[in-house]
N, C-alpha and C. Protein backbone atom coordinates (compact mmCIF):
# COMPACT_ATOMS: atom_id res chain seq x y z
N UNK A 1 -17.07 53.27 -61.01
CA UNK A 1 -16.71 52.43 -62.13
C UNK A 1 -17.17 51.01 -61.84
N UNK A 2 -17.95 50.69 -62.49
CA UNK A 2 -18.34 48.97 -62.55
C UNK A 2 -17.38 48.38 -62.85
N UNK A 3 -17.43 47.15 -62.76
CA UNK A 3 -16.58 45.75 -63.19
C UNK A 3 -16.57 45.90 -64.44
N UNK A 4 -15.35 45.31 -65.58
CA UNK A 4 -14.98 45.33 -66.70
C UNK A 4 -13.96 44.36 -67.01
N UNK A 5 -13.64 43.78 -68.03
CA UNK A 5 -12.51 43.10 -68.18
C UNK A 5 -11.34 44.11 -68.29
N UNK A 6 -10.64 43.52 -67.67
CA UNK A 6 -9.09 44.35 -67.61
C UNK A 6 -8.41 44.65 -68.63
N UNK A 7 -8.67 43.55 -69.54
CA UNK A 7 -7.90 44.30 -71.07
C UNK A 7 -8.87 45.10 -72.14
N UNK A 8 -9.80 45.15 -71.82
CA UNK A 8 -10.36 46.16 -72.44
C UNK A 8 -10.26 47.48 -72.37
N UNK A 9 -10.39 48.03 -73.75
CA UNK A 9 -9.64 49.74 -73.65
C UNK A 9 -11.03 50.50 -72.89
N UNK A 10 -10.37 51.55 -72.12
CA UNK A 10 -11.02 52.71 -71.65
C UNK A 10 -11.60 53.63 -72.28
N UNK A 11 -12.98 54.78 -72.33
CA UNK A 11 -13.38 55.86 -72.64
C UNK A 11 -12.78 56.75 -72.14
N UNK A 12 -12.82 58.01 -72.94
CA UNK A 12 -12.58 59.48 -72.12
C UNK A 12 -13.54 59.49 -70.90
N UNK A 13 -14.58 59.50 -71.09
CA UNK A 13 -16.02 59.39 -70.43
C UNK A 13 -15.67 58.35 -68.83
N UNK A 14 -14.91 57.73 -69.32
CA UNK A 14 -14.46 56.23 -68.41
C UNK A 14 -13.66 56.99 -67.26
N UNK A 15 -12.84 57.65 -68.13
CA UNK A 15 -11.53 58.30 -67.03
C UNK A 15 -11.90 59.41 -66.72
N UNK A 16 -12.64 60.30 -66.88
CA UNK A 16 -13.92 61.41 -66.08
C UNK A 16 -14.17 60.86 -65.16
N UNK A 17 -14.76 60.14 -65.20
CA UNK A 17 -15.66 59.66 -63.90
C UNK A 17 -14.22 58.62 -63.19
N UNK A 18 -13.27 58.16 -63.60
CA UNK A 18 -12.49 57.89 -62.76
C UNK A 18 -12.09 59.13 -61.47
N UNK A 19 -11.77 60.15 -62.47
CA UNK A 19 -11.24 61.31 -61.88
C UNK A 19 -12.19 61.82 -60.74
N UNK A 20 -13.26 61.88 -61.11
CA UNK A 20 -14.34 62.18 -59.79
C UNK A 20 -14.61 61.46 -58.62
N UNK A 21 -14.39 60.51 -59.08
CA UNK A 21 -14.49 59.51 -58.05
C UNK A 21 -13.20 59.68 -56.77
N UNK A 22 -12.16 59.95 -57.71
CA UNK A 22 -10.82 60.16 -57.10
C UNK A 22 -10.85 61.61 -55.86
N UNK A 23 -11.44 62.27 -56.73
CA UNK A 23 -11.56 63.72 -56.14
C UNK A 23 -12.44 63.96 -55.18
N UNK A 24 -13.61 62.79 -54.76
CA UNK A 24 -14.54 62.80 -54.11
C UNK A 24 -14.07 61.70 -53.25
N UNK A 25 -13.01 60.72 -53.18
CA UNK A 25 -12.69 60.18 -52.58
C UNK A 25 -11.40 61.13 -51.37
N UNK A 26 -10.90 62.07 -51.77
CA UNK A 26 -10.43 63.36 -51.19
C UNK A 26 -11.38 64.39 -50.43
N UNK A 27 -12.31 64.40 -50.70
CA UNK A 27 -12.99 65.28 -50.47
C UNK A 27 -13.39 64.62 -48.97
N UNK A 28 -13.79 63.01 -49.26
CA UNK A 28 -14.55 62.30 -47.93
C UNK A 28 -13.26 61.79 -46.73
N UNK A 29 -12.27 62.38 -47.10
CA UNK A 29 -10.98 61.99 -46.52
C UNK A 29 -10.38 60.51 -46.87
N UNK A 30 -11.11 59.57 -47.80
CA UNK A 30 -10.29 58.35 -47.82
C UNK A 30 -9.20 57.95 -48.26
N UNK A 31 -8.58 59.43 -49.14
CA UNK A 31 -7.45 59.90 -49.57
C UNK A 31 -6.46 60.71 -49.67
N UNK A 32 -5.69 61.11 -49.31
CA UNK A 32 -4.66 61.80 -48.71
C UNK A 32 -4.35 63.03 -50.25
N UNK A 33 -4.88 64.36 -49.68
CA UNK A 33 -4.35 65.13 -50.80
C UNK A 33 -3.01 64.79 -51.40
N UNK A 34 -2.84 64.76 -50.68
CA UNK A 34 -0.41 64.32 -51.28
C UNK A 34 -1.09 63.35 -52.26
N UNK A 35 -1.72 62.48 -52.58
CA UNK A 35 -1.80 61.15 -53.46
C UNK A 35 -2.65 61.57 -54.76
N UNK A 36 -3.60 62.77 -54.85
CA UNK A 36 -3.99 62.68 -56.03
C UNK A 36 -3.55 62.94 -57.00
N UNK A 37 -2.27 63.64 -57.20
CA UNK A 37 -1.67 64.08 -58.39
C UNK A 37 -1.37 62.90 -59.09
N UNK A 38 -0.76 62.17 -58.60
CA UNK A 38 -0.28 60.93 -58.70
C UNK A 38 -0.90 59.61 -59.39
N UNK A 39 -1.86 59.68 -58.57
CA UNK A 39 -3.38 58.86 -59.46
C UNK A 39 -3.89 59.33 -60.12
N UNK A 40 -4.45 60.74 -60.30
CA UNK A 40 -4.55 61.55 -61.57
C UNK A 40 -3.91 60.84 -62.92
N UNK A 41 -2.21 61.25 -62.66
CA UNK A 41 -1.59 60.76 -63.81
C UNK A 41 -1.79 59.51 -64.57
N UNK A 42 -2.15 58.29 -63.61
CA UNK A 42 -2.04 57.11 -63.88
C UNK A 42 -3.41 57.33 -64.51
N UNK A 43 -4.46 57.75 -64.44
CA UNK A 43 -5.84 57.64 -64.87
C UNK A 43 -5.66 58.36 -65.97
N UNK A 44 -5.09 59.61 -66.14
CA UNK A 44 -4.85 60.03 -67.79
C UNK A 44 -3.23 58.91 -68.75
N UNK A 45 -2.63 58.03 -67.93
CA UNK A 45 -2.04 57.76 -68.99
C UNK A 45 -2.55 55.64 -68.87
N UNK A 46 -4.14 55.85 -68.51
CA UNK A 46 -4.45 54.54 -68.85
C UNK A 46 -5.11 54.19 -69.89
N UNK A 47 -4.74 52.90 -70.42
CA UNK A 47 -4.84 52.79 -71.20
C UNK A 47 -6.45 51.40 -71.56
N UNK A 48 -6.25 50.71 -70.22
CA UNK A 48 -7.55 49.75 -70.26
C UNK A 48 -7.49 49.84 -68.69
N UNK A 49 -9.33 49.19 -68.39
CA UNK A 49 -9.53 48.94 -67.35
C UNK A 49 -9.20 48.53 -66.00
N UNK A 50 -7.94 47.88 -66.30
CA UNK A 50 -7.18 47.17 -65.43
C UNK A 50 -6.32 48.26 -64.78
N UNK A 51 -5.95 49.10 -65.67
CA UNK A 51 -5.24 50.68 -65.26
C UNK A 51 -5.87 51.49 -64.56
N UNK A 52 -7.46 51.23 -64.86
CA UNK A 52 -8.40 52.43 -64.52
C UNK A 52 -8.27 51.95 -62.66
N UNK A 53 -8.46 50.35 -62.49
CA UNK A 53 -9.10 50.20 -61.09
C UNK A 53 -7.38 50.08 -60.60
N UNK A 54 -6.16 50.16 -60.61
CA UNK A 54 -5.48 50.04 -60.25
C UNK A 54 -4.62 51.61 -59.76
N UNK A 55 -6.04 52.58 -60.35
CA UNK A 55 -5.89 53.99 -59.91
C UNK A 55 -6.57 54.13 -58.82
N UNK A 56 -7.86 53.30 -58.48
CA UNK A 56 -8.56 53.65 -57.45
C UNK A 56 -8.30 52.62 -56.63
N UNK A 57 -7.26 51.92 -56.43
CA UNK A 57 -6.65 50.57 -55.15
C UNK A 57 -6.75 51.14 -54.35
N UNK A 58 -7.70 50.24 -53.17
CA UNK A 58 -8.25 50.89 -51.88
C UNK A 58 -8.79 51.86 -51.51
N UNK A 59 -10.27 52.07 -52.66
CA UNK A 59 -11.06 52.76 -52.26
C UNK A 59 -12.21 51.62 -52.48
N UNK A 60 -13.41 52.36 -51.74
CA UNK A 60 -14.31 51.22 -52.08
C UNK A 60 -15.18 51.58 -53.36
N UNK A 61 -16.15 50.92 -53.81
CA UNK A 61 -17.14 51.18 -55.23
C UNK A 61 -17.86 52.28 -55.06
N UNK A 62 -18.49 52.77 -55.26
CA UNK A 62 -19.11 54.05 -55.44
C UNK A 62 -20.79 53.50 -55.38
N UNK A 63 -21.60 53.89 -54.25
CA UNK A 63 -22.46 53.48 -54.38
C UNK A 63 -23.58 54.21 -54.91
N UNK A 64 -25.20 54.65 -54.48
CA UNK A 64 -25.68 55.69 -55.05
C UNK A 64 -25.58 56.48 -54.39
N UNK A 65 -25.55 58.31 -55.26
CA UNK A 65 -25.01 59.35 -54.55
C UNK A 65 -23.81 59.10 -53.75
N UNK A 66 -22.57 58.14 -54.42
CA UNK A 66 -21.79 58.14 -53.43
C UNK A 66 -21.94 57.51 -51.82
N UNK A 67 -23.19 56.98 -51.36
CA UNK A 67 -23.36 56.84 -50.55
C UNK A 67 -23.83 57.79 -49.60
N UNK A 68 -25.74 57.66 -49.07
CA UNK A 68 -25.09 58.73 -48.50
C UNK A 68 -25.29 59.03 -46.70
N UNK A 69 -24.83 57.90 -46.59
CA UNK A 69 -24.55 57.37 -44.90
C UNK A 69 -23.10 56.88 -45.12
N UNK A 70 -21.88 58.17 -44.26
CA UNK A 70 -20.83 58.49 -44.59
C UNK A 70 -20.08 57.95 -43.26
N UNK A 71 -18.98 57.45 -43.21
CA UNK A 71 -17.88 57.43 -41.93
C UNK A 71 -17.12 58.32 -41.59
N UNK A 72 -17.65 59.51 -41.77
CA UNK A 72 -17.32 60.85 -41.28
C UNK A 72 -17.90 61.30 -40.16
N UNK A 73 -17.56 61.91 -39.24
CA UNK A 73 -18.08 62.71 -38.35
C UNK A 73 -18.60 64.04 -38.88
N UNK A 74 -19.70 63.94 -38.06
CA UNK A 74 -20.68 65.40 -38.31
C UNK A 74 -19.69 66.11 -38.34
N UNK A 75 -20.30 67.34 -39.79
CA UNK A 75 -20.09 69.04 -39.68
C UNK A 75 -20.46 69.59 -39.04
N UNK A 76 -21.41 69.13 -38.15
CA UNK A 76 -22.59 70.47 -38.08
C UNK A 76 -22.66 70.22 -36.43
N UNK A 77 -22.98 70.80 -35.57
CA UNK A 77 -23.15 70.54 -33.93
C UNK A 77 -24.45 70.35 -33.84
N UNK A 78 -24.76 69.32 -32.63
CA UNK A 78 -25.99 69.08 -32.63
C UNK A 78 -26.92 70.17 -32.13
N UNK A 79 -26.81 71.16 -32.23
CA UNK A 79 -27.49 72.30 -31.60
C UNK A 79 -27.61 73.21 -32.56
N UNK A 80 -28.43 73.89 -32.82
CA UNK A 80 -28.46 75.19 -34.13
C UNK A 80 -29.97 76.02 -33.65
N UNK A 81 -29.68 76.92 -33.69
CA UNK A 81 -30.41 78.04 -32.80
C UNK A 81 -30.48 79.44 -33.68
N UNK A 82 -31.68 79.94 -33.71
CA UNK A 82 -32.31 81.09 -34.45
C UNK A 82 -33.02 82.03 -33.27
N UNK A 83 -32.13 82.32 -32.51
CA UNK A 83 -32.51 83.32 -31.12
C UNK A 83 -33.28 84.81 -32.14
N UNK A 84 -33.28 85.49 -32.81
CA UNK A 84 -33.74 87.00 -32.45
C UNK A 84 -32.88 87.24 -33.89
N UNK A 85 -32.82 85.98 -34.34
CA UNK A 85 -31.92 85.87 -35.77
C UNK A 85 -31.80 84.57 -36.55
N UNK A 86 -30.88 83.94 -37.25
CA UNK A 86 -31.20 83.10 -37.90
C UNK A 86 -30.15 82.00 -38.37
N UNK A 87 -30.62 80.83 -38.67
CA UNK A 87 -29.04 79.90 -38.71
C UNK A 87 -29.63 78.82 -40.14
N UNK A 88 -28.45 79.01 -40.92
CA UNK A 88 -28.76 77.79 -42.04
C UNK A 88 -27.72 76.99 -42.31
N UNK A 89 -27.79 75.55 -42.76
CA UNK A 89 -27.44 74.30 -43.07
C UNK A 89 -27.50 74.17 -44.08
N UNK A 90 -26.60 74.28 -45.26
CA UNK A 90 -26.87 73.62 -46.82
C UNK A 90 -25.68 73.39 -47.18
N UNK A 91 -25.78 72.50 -48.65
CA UNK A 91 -24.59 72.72 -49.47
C UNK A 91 -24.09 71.20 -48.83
N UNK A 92 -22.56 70.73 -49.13
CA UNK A 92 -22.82 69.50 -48.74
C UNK A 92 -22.15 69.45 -47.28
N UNK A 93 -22.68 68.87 -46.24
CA UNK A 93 -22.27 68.66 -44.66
C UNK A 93 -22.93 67.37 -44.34
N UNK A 94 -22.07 66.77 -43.57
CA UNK A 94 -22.55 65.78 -42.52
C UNK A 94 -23.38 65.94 -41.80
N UNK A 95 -24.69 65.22 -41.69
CA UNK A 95 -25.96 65.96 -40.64
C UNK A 95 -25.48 64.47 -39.28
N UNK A 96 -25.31 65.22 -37.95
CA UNK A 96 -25.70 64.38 -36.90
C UNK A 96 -26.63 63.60 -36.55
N UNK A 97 -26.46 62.29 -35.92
CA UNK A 97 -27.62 61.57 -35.80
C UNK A 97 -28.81 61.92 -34.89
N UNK A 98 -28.35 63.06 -33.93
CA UNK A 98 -29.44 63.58 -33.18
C UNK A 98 -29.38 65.43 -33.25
N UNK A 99 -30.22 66.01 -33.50
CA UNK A 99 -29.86 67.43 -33.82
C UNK A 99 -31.45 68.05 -32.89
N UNK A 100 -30.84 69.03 -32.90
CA UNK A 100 -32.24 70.22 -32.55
C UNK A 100 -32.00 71.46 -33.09
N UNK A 101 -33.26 71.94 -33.52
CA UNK A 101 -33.25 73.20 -34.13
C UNK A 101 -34.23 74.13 -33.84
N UNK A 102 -33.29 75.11 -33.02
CA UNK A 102 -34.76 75.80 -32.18
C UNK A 102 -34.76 77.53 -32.33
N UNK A 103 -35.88 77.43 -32.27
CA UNK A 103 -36.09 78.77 -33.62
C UNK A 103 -37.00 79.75 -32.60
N UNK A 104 -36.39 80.90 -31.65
CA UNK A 104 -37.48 81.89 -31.51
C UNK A 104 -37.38 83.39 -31.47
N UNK A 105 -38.60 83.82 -32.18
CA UNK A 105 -38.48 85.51 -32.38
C UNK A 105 -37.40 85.47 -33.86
N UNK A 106 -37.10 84.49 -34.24
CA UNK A 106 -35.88 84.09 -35.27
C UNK A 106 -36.43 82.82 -36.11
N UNK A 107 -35.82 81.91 -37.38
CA UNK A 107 -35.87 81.19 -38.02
C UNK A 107 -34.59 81.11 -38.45
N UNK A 108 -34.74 79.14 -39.36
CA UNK A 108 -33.73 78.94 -39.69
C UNK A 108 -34.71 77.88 -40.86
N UNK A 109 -33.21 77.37 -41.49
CA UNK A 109 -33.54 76.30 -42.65
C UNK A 109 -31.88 75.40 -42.45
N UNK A 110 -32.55 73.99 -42.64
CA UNK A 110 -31.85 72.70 -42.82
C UNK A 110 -31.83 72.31 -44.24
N UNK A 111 -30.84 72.33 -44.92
CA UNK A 111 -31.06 71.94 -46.17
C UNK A 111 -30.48 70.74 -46.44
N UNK A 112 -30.95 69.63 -46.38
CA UNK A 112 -30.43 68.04 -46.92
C UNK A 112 -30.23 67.63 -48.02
N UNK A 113 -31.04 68.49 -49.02
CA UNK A 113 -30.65 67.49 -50.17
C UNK A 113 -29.51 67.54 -50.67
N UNK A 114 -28.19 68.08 -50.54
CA UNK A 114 -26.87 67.49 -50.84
C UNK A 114 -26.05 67.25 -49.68
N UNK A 115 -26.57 67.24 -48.40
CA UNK A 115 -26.28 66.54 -47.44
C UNK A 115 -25.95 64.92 -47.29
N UNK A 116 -24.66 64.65 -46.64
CA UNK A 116 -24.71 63.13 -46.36
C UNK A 116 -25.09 62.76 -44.96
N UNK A 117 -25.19 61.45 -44.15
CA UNK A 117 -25.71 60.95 -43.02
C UNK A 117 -24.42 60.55 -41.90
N UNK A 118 -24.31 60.87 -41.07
CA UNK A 118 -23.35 60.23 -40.07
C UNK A 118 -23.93 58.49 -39.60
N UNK A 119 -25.11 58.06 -39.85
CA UNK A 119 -25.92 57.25 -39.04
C UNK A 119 -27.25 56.94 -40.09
N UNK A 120 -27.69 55.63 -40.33
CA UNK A 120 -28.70 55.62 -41.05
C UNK A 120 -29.89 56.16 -40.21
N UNK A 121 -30.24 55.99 -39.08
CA UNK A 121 -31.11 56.80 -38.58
C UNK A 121 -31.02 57.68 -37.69
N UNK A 122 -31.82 59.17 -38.75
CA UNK A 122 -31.46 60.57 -38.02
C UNK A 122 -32.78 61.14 -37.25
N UNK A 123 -32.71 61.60 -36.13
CA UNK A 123 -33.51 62.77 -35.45
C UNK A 123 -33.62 63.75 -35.67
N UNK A 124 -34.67 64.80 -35.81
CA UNK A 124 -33.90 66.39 -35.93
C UNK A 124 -35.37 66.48 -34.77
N UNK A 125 -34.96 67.42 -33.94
CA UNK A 125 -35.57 67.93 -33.05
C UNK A 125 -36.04 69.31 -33.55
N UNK A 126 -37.53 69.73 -33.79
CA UNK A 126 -37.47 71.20 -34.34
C UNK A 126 -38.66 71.83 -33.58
N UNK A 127 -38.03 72.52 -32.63
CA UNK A 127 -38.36 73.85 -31.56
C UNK A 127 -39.22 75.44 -32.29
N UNK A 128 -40.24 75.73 -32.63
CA UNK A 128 -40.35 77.29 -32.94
C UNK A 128 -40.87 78.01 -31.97
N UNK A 129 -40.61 78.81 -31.06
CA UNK A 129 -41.01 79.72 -30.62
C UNK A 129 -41.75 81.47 -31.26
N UNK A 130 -42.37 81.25 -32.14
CA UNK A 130 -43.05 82.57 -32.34
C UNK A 130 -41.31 82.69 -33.28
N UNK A 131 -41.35 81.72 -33.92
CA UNK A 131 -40.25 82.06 -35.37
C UNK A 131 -40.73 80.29 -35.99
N UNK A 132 -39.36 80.46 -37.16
CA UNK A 132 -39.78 79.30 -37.99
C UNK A 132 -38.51 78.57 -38.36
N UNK A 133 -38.82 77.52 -38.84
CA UNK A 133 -37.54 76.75 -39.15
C UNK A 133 -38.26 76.11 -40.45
N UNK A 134 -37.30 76.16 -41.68
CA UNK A 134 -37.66 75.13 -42.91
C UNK A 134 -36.94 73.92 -43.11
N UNK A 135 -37.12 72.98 -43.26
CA UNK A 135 -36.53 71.61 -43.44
C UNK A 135 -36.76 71.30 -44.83
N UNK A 136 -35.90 71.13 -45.67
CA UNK A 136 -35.57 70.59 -47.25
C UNK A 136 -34.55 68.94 -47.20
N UNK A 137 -35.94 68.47 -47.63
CA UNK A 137 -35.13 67.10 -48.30
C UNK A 137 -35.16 66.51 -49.36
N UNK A 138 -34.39 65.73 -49.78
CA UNK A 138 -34.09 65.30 -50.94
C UNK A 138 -35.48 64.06 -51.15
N UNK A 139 -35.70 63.33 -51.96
CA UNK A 139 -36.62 62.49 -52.57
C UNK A 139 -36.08 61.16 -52.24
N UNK A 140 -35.00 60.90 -52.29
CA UNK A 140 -34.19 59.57 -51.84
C UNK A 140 -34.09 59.15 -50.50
N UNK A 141 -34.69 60.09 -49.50
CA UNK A 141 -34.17 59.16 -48.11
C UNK A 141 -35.77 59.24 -47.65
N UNK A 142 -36.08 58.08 -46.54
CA UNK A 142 -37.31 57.82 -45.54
C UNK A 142 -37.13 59.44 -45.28
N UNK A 143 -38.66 60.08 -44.85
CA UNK A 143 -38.78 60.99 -43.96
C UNK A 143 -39.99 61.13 -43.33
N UNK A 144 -39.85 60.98 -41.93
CA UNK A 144 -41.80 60.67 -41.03
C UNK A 144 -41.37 62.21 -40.24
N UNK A 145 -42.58 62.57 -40.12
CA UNK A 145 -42.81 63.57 -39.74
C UNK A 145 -43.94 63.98 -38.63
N UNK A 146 -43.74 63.94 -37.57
CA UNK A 146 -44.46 63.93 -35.92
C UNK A 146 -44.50 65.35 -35.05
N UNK A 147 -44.66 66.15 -35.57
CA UNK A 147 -44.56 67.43 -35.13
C UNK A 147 -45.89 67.63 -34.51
N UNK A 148 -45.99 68.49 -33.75
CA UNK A 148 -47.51 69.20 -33.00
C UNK A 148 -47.58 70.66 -33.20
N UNK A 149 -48.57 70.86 -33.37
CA UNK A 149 -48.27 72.77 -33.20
C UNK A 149 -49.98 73.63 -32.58
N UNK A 150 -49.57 74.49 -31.80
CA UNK A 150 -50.51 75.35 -31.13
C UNK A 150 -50.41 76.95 -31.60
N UNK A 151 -51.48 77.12 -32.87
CA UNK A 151 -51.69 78.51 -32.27
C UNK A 151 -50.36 78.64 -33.47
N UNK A 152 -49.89 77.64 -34.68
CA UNK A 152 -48.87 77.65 -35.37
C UNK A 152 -48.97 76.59 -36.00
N UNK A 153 -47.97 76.19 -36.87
CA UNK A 153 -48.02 74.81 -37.91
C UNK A 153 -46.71 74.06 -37.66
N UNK A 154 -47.21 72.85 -38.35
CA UNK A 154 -45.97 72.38 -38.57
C UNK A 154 -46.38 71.27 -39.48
N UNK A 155 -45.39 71.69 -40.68
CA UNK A 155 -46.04 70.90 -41.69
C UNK A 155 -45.37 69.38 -42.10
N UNK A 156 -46.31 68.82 -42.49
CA UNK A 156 -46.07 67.11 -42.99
C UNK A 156 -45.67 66.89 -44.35
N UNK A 157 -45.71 67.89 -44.94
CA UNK A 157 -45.42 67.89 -46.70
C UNK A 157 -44.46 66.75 -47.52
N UNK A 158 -43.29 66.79 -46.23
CA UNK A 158 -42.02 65.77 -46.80
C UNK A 158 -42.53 64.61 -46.16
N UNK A 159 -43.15 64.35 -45.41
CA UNK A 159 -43.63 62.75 -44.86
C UNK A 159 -43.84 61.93 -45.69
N UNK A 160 -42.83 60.96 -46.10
CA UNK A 160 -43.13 59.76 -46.90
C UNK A 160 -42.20 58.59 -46.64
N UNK A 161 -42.35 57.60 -47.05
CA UNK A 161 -41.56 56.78 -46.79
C UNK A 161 -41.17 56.03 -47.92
N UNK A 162 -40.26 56.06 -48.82
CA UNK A 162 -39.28 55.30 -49.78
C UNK A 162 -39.21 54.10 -50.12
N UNK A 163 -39.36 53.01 -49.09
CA UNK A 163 -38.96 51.80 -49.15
C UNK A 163 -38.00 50.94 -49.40
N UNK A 164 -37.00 52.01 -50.05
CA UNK A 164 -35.72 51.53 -50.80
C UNK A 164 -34.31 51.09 -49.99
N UNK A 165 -34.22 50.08 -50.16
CA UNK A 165 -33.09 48.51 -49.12
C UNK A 165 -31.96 49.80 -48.47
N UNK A 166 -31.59 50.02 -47.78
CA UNK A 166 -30.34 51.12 -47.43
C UNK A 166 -30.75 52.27 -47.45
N UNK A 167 -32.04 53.26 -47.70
CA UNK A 167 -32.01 54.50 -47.38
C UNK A 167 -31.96 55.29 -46.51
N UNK A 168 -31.27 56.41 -45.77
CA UNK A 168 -31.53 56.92 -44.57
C UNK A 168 -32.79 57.35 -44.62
N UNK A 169 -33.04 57.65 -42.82
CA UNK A 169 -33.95 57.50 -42.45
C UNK A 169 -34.18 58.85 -41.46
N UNK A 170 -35.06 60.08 -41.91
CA UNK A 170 -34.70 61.32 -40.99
C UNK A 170 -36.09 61.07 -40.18
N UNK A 171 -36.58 61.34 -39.12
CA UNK A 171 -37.98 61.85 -38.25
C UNK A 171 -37.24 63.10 -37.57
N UNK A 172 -38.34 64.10 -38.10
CA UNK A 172 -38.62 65.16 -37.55
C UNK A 172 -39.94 65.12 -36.44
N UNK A 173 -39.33 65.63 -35.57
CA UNK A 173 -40.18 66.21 -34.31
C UNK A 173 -40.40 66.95 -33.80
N UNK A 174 -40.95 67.75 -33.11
CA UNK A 174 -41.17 69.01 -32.31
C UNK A 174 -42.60 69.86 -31.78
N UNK A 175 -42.39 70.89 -31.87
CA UNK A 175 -43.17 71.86 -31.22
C UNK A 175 -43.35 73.20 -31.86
N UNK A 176 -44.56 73.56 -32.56
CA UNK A 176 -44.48 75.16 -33.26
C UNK A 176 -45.48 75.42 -32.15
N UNK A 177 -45.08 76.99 -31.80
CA UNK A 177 -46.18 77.36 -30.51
C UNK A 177 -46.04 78.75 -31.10
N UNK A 178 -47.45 79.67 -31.77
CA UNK A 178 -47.08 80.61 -32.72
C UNK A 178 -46.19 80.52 -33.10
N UNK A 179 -45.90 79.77 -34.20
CA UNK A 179 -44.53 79.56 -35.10
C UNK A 179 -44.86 78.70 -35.97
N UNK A 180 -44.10 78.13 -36.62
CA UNK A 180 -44.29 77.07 -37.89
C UNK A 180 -42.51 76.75 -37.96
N UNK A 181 -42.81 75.08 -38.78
CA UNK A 181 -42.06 73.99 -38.75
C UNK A 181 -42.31 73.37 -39.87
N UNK A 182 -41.90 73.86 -41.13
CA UNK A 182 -42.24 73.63 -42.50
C UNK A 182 -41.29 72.77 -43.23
N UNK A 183 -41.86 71.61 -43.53
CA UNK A 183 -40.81 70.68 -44.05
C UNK A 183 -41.29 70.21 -45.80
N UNK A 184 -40.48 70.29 -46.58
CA UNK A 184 -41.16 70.22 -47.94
C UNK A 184 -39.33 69.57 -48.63
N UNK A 185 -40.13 69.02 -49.77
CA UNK A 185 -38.69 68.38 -50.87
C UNK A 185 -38.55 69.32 -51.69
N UNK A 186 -36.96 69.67 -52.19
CA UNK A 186 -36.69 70.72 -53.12
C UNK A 186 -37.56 70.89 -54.51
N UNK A 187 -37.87 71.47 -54.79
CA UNK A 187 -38.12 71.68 -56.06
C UNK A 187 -39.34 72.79 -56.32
């Protein structure tokens, strides 16, 4: 919710997105399940702006995507391994600031684009041994891409760089040795 004068009346549309905000402010822990019913109410029985932000007291503004370099601790362990089988990352999780992902006789996939950041700048370490690992990112964050490969690939596809004031920042690195290390943006 942007700035507004306080006595001005609210949208339905207004108090939607209050509500999400609320619910996603739960979700990132900055709010205590016990409290949303509560603020809920106050957001369906407001009536102007001044009601709306006095539902969300002490949370902060909502930046883009919510922000998405989070004060959460990683979901995910810095280790993820595709031995003789296979390991995937999607959906929304905290990615660690240093990770490896090592893939042999097996593959895996990292999926970022509804991923948030523990750290504006992330590592992923990506290992194939005669398997593969896919890396998916979103369009919004830096991504350089330094991989080597023998006898295998490892692709540069997502390598670009954004420029945009606050974006995270992933480099992928590693090693495909008969294997491949395929990194590409959703779509």
């Amino acid at each position: 919710m942007t700035r507004h004068e306080p006595d001005v009346l609210v949208s339905d549309q207004e108090r939607h997105t209050t509500e999400e905000r609320l619910r996603t402010a739960v979700e990132f822990g900055r709010l205590p399940l016990e409290d949303l019913s509560a603020r809920l109410d106050e957001v369906h029985g407001s009536r102007t702006h001044g009601d709306l932000e006095a539902a969300c007291r002490g949370l902060p503004q909502p930046g883009p995507r919510d922000a998405l370099v989070v004060d959460r601790p990683p979901t995910s362990g810095r280790f993820v391994a595709g031995i003789f089988g296979g390991f995937c990352r999607k959906g929304h999780w905290v990615v660690p600031p240093r990770m490896t992902a090592w893939s042999m006789w097996g593959g895996g996939r990292l999926d970022l684009t509804e991923a948030h950041f523990s750290e504006h700048d992330t590592e992923i370490r990506a290992i194939a041994l005669w398997g593969g690992t896919t890396i998916i990112v979103p369009q919004d964050i830096d991504v350089d891409v330094r991989g080597f490969a023998l006898f295998g690939a490892f692709g540069r596809r997502a390598s670009r760089m954004t420029g945009k004031p606050g974006t995270p920042r992933v480099v992928i690195k590693g090693v495909a040795l008969f294997g491949a290390v395929v990194t590409r943006t959703k779509g």
